[in-house]
C-alpha atoms as a PDB file:
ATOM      1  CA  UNK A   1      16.864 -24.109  25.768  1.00  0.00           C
ATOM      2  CA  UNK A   2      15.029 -20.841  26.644  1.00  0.00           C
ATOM      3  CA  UNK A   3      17.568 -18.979  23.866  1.00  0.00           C
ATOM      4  CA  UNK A   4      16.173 -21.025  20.869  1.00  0.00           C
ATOM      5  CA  UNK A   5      12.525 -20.739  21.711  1.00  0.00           C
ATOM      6  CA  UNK A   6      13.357 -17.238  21.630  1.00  0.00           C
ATOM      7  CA  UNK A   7      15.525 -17.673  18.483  1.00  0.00           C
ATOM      8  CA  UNK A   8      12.277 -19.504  17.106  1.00  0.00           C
ATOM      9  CA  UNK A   9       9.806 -17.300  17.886  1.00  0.00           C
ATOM     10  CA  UNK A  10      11.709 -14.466  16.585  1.00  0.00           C
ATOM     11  CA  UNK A  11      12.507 -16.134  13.417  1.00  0.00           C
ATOM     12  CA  UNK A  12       8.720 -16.754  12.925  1.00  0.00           C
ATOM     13  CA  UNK A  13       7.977 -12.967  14.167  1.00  0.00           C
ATOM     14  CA  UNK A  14      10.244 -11.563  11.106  1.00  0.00           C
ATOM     15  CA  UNK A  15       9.056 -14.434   8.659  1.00  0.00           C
ATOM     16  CA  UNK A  16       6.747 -12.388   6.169  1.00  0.00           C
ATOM     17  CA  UNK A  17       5.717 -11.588   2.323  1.00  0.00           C
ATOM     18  CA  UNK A  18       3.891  -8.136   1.475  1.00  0.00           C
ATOM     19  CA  UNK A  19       0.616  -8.597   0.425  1.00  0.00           C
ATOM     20  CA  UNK A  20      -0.237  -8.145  -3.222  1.00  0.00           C
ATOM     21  CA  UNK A  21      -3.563  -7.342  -5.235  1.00  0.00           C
ATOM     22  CA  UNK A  22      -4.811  -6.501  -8.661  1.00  0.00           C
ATOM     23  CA  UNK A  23      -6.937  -3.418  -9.092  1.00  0.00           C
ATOM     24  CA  UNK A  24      -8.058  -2.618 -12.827  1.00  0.00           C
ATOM     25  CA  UNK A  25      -7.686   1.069 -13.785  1.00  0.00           C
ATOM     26  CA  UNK A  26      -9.827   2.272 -16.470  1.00  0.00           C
ATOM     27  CA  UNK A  27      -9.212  -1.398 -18.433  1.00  0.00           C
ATOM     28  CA  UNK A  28      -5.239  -1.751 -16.860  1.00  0.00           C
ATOM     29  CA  UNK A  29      -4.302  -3.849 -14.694  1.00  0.00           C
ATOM     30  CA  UNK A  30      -1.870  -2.269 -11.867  1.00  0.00           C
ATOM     31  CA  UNK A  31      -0.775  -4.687  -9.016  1.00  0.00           C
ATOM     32  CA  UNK A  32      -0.722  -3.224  -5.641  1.00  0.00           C
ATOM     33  CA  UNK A  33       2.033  -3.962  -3.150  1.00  0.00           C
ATOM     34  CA  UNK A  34       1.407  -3.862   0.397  1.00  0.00           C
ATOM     35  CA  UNK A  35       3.752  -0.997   2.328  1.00  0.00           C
ATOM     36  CA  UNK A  36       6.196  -2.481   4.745  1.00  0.00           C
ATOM     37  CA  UNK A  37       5.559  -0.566   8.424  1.00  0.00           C
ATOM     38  CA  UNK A  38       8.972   1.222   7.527  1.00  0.00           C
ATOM     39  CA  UNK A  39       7.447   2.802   4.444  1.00  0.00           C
ATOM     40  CA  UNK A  40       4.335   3.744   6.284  1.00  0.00           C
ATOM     41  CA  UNK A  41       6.140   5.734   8.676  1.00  0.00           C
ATOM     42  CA  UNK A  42       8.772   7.979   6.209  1.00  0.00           C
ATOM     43  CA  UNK A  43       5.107   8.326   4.281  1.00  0.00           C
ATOM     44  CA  UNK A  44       3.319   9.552   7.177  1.00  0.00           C
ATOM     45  CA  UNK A  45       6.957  11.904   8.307  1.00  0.00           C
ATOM     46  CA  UNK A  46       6.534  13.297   4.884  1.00  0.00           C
ATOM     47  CA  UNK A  47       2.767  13.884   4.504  1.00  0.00           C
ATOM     48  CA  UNK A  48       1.401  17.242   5.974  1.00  0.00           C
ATOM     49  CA  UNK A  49      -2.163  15.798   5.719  1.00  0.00           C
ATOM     50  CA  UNK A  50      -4.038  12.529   5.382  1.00  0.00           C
ATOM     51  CA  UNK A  51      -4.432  13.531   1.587  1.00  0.00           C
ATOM     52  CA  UNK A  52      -0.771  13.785   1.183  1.00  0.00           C
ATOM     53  CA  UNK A  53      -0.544  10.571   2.863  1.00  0.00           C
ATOM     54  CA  UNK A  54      -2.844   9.341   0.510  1.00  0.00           C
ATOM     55  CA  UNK A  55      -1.689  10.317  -2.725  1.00  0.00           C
ATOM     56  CA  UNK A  56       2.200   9.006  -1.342  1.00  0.00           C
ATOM     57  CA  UNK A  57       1.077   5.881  -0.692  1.00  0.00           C
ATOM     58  CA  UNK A  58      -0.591   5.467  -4.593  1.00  0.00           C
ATOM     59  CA  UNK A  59       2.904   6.508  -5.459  1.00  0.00           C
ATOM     60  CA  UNK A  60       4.474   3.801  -3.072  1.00  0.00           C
ATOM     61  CA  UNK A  61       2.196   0.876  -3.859  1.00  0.00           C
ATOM     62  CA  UNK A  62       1.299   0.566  -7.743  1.00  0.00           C
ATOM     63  CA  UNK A  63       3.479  -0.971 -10.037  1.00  0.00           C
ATOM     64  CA  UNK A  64       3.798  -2.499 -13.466  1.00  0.00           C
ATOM     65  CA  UNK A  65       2.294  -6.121 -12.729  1.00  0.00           C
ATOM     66  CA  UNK A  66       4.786  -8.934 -11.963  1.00  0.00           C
ATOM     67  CA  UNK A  67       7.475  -6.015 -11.662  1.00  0.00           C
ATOM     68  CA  UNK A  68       9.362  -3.414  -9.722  1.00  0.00           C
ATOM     69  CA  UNK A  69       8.567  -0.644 -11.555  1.00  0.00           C
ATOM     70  CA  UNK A  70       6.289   2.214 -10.036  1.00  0.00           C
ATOM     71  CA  UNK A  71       3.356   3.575 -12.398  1.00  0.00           C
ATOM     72  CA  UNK A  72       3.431   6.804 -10.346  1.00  0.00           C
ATOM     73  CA  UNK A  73       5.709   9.411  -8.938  1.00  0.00           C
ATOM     74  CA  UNK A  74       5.591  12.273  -6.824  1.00  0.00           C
ATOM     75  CA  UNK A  75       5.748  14.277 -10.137  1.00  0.00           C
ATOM     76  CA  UNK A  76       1.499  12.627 -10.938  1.00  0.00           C
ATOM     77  CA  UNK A  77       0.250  14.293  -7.120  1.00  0.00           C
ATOM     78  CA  UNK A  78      -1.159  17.151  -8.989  1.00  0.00           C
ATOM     79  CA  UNK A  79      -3.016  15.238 -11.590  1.00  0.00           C
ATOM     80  CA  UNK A  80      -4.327  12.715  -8.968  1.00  0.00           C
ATOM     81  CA  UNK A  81      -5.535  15.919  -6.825  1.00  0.00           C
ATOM     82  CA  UNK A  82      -7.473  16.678 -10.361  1.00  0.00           C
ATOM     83  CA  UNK A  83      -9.647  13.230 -10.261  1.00  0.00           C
ATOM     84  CA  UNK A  84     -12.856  13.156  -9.254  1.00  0.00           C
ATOM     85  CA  UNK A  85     -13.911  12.398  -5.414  1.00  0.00           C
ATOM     86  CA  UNK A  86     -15.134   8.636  -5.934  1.00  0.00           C
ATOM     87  CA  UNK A  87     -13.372   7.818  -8.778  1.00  0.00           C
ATOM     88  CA  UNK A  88     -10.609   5.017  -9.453  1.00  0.00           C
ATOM     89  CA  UNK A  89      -8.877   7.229  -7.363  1.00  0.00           C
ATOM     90  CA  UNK A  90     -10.599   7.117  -4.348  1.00  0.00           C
ATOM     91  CA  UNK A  91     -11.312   3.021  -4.920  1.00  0.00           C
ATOM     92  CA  UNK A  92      -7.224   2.325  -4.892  1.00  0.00           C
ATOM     93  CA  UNK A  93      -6.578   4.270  -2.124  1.00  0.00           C
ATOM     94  CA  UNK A  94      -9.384   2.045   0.082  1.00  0.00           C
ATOM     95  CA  UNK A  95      -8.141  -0.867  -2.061  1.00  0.00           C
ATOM     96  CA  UNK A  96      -4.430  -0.021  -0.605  1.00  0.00           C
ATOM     97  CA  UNK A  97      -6.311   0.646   2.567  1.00  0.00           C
ATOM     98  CA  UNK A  98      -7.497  -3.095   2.852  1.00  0.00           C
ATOM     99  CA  UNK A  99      -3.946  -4.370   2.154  1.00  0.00           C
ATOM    100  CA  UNK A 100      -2.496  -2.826   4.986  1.00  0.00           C
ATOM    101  CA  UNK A 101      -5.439  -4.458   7.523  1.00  0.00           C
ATOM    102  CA  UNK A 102      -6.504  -7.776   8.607  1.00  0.00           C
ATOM    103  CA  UNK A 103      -9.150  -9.559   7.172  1.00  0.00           C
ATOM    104  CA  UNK A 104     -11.132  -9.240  10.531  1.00  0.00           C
ATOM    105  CA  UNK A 105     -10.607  -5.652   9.591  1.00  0.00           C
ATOM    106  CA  UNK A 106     -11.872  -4.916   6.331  1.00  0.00           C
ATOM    107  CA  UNK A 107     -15.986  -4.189   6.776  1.00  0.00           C
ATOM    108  CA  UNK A 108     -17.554  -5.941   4.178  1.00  0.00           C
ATOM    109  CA  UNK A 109     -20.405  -4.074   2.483  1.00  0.00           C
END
């Protein structure tokens, strides 16, 4: 009995869907895709600084709406490094932010 609560409760632990938003970029819509914990780690092994972590994760999480394919690639870093501080740029990345938190989490403003 005690193995198929556990089997259960398991099952319902690893039950999940990434999160998804829209965020309009200069008149396109992109959707955003929630990073799996996975990602978020090999992203953080591979940043050097929060920046880097940031400007991975745009590259990890935008995509072609209702698609697979990634807008971005490692080879757009230097243009997004280009963009002005409080730009779209810095609106995705606390957009991508608020995906990866609770809704108790994101401050409302």
């Amino acid at each position: 009995m005690s193995e198929v609560i556990r089997d259960k409760i398991r099952k319902a632990a690893f039950k999940h869907s990434l999160k998804k938003d829209k965020f309009e970029l200069n008149g396109q819509v992109i959707e955003i895709k929630q990073l799996a914990v996975g990602q978020l780690e090999t992203l953080r092994d591979k940043a050097k600084t929060d920046s880097d972590l940031g400007y991975f994760s745009i590259v990890e999480s935008c995509f072609v709406p209702g698609t697979d394919i990634k807008i971005f690639g490692e080879e757009d870093i230097e243009g997004m490094k280009k963009c002005p501080v409080g730009g779209w740029l810095t609106e995705l990345i606390v957009k991508i932010g608020e995906l990866a938190k609770g809704p108790e989490q994101v401050k409302k403003p």
